[in-house]
Protein backbone atom coordinates (compact mmCIF):
# COMPACT_ATOMS: atom_id res chain seq x y z
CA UNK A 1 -48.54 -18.84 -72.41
CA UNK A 2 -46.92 -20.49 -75.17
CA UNK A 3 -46.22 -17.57 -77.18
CA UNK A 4 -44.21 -16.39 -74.09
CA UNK A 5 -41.86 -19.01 -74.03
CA UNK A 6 -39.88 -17.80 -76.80
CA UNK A 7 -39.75 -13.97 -75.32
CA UNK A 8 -38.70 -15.48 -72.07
CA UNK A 9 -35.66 -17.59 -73.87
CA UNK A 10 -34.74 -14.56 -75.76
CA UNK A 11 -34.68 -12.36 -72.92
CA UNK A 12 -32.65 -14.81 -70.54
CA UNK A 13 -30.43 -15.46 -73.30
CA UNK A 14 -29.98 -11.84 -73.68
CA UNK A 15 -29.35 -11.69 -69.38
CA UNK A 16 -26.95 -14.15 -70.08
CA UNK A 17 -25.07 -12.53 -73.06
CA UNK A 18 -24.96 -9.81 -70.84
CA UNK A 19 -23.35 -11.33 -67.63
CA UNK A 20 -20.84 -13.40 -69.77
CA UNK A 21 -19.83 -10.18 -71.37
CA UNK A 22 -18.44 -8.06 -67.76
CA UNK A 23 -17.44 -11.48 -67.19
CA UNK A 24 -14.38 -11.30 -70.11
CA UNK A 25 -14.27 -7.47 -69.24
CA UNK A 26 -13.27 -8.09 -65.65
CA UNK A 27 -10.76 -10.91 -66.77
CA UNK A 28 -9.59 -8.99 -68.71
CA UNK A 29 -9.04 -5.97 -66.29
CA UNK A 30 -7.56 -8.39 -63.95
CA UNK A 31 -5.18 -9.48 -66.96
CA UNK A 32 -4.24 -6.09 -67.18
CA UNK A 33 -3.29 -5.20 -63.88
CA UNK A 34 -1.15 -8.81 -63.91
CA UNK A 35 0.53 -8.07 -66.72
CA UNK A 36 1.43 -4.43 -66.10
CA UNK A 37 1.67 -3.65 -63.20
CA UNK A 38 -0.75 -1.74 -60.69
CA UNK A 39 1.04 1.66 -61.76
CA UNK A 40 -1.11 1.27 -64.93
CA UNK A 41 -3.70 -0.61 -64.16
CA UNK A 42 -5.49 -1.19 -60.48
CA UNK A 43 -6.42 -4.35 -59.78
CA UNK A 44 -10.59 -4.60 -59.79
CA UNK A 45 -10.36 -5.81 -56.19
CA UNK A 46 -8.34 -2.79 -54.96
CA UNK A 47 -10.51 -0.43 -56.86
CA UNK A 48 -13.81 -1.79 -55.03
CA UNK A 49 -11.87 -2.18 -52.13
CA UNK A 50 -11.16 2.23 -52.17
CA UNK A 51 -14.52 2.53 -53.55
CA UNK A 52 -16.09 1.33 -50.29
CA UNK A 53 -13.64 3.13 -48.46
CA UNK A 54 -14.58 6.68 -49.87
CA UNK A 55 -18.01 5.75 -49.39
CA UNK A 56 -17.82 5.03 -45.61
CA UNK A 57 -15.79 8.42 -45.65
CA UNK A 58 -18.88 10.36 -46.89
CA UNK A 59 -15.99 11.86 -49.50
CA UNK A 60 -17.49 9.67 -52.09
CA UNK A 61 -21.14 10.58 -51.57
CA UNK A 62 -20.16 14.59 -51.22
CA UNK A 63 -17.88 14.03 -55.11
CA UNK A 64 -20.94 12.32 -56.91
CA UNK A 65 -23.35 15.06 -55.35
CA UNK A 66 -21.32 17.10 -56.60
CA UNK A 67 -20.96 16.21 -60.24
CA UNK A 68 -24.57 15.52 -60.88
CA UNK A 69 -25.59 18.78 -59.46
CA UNK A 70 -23.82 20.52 -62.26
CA UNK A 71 -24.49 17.62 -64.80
CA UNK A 72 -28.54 18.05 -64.01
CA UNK A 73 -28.32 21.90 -64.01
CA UNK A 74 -26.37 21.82 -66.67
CA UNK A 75 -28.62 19.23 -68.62
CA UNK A 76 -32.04 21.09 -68.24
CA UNK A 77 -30.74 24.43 -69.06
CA UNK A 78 -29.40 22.84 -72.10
CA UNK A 79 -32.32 20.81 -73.31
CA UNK A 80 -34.80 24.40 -72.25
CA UNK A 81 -32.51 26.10 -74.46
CA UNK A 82 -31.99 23.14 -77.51
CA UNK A 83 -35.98 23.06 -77.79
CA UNK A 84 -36.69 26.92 -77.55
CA UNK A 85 -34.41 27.94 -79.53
CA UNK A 86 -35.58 25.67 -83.05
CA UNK A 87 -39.35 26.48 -82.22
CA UNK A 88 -38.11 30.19 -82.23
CA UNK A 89 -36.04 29.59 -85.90
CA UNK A 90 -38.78 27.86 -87.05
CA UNK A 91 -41.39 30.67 -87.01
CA UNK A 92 -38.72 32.75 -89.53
CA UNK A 93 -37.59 30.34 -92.39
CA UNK A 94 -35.30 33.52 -93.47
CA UNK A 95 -33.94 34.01 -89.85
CA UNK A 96 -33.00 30.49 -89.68
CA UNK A 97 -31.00 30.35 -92.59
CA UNK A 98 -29.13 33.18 -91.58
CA UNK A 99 -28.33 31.49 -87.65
CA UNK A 100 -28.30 28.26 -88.21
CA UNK A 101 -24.85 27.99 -90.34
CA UNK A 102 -23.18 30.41 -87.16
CA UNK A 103 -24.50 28.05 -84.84
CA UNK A 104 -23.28 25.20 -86.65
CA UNK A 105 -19.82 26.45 -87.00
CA UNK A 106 -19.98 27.12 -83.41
CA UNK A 107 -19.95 23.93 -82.43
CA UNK A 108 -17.02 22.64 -83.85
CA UNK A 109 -15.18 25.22 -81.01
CA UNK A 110 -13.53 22.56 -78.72
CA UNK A 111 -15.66 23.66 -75.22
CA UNK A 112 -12.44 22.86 -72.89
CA UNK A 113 -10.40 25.52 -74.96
CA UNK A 114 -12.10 28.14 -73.74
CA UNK A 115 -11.42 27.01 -70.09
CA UNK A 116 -9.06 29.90 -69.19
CA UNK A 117 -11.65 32.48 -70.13
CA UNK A 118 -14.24 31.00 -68.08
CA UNK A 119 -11.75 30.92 -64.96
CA UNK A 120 -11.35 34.65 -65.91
CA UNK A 121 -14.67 35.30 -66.29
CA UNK A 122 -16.05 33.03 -63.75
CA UNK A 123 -13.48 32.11 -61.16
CA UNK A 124 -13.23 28.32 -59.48
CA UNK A 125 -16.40 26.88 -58.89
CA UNK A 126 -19.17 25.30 -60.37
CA UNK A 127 -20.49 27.94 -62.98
CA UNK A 128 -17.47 27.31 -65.50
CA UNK A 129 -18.09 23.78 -65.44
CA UNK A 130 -21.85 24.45 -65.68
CA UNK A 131 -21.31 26.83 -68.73
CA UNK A 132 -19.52 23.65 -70.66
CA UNK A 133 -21.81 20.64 -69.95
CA UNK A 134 -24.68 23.03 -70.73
CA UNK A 135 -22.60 23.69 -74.43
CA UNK A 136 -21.66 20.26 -74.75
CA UNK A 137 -25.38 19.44 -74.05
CA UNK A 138 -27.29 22.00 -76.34
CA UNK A 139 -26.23 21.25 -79.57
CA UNK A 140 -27.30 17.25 -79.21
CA UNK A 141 -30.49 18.54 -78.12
CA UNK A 142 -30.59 21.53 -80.91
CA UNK A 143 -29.95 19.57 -83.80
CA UNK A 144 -32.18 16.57 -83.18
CA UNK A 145 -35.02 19.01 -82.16
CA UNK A 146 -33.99 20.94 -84.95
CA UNK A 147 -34.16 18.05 -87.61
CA UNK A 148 -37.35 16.89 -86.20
CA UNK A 149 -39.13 20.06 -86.96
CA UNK A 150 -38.21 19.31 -90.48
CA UNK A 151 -39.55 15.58 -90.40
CA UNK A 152 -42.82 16.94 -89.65
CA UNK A 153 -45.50 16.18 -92.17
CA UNK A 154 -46.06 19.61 -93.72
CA UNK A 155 -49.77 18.46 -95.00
CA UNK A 156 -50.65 18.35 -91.27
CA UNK A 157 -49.72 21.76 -90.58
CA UNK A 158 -51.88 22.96 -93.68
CA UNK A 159 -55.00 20.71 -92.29
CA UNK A 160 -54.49 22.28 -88.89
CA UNK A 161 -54.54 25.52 -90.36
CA UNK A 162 -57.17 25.08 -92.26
CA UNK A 163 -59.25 23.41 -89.39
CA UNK A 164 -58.31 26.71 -87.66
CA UNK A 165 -55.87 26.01 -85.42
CA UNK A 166 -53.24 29.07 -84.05
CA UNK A 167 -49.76 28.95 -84.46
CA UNK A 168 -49.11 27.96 -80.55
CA UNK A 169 -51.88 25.07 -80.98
CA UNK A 170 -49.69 23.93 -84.07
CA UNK A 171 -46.57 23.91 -82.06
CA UNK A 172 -47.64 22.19 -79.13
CA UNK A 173 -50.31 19.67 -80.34
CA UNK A 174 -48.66 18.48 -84.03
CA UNK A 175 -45.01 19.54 -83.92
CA UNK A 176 -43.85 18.59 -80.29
CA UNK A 177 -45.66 15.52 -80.45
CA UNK A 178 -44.31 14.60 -83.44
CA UNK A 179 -40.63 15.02 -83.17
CA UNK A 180 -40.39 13.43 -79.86
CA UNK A 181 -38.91 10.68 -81.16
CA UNK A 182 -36.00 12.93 -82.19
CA UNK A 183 -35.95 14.70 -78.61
CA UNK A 184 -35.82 11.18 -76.38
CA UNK A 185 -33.02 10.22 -79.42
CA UNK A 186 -31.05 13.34 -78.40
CA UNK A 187 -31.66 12.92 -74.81
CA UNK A 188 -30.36 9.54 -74.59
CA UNK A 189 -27.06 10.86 -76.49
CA UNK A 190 -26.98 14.23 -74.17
CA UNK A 191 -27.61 12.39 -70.43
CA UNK A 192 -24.00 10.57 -70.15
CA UNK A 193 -22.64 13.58 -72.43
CA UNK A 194 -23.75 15.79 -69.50
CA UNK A 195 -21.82 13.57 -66.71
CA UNK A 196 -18.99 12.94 -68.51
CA UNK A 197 -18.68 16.66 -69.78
CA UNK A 198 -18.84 17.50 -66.12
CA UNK A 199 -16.27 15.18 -64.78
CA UNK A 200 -13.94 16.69 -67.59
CA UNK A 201 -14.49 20.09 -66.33
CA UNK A 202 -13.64 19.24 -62.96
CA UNK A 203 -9.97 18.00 -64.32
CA UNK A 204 -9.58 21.71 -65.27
CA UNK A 205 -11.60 23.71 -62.56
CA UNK A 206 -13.43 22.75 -59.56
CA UNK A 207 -12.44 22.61 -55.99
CA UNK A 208 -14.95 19.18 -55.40
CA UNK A 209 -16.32 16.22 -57.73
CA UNK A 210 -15.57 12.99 -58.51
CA UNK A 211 -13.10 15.07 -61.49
CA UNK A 212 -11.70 16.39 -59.15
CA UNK A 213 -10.52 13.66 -56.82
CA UNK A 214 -9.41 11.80 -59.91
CA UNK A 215 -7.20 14.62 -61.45
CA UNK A 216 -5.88 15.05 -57.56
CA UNK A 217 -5.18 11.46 -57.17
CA UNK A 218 -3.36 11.57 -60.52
CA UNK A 219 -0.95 13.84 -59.38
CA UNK A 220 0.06 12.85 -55.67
């Protein structure tokens, strides 16, 4: 029990590092809105005060239904496709050198640019916004899968082959398991990338979504 003590301090102190911390940030909110005015910055009072308005509405619940619907589709096609698609380079060391520097390149292509093609292409709903938070997401999820393919211990590959193991056994029982560490890293990046990728997307297209109420609340 006396071990515990110090873990217990730490973590209250922590709590309380924490708390203190919003604390100054809503002071200084509230400073904000003092000093410049509510045109440029609501109070925090009148913001929780429309927050629970929207929700007794419903029109709050229906926006954030909305936004994590495309954020979680958009999410798990991206992270099916950001491990695939390494798994699949990996089996062709020549293949991947040719893809990998297009794919690359690719990704410094700002994803909202091409926002008048997918309104073309897709019209106003939720696919064009799916189409960028699934970019936005696959290339977190694609390079740290990617670089933990290459942090695999190569001399347990060649004892798993020797021990007679397939290619599929190899995949799934020494290479997965080892560069989880990489794939939780790059899903903890890629999860608020995914919301806030959608909420962006809903500035430019969507008819619903808590984007969407913000970019029409901007302008009236």
């Amino acid at each position: 029990m006396a071990s515990d003590a110090p873990i217990a301090a730490r973590r209250r102190a922590v709590l309380a590092g924490r708390c203190l911390l919003a604390l100054l940030l809503l002071l200084g909110w509230e400073l904000g809105a003092r000093t410049l005015g509510s045109v440029f910055f609501a109070a925090p009072l009148d913001v929780a005060v429309r927050i629970v308005t929207l929700a007794q509405s419903g029109t709050l619940a229906e926006d954030v239904a909305s936004t994590l619907r495309v954020s979680a589709l958009g999410f798990a096609i991206a992270c099916v496709a950001g491990v695939l698609l390494p798994f699949l380079l990996h089996r062709s060391p020549r293949v991947s050198a040719a893809v990998e520097p297009y794919i690359m390149a690719s990704m410094g292509i700002p994803k909202y640019a091409l926002a008048p093609w997918l309104i073309l292409w897709f019209g106003i709903g939720d696919l064009p916004k799916l189409v960028v938070v699934t970019l936005m997401v696959f290339y977190i999820i694609f390079i740290t899968t990617s670089a933990g393919i290459r942090a695999v211990d190569q001399r347990l590959i060649d004892m798993a082959r020797i021990a007679g193991a397939g290619g599929t056994a190899i995949a799934r029982e020494i290479i997965w398991k080892s560069l989880l560490p990489f794939f939780f890293t790059g899903l903890k990046v890629a999860l608020p990338r995914a919301v806030s990728a959608t909420i962006v997307g809903e500035f430019l297209v969507a008819t619903q979504g808590v984007g969407h109420y913000i970019e029409h609340s901007r302008q009236v």
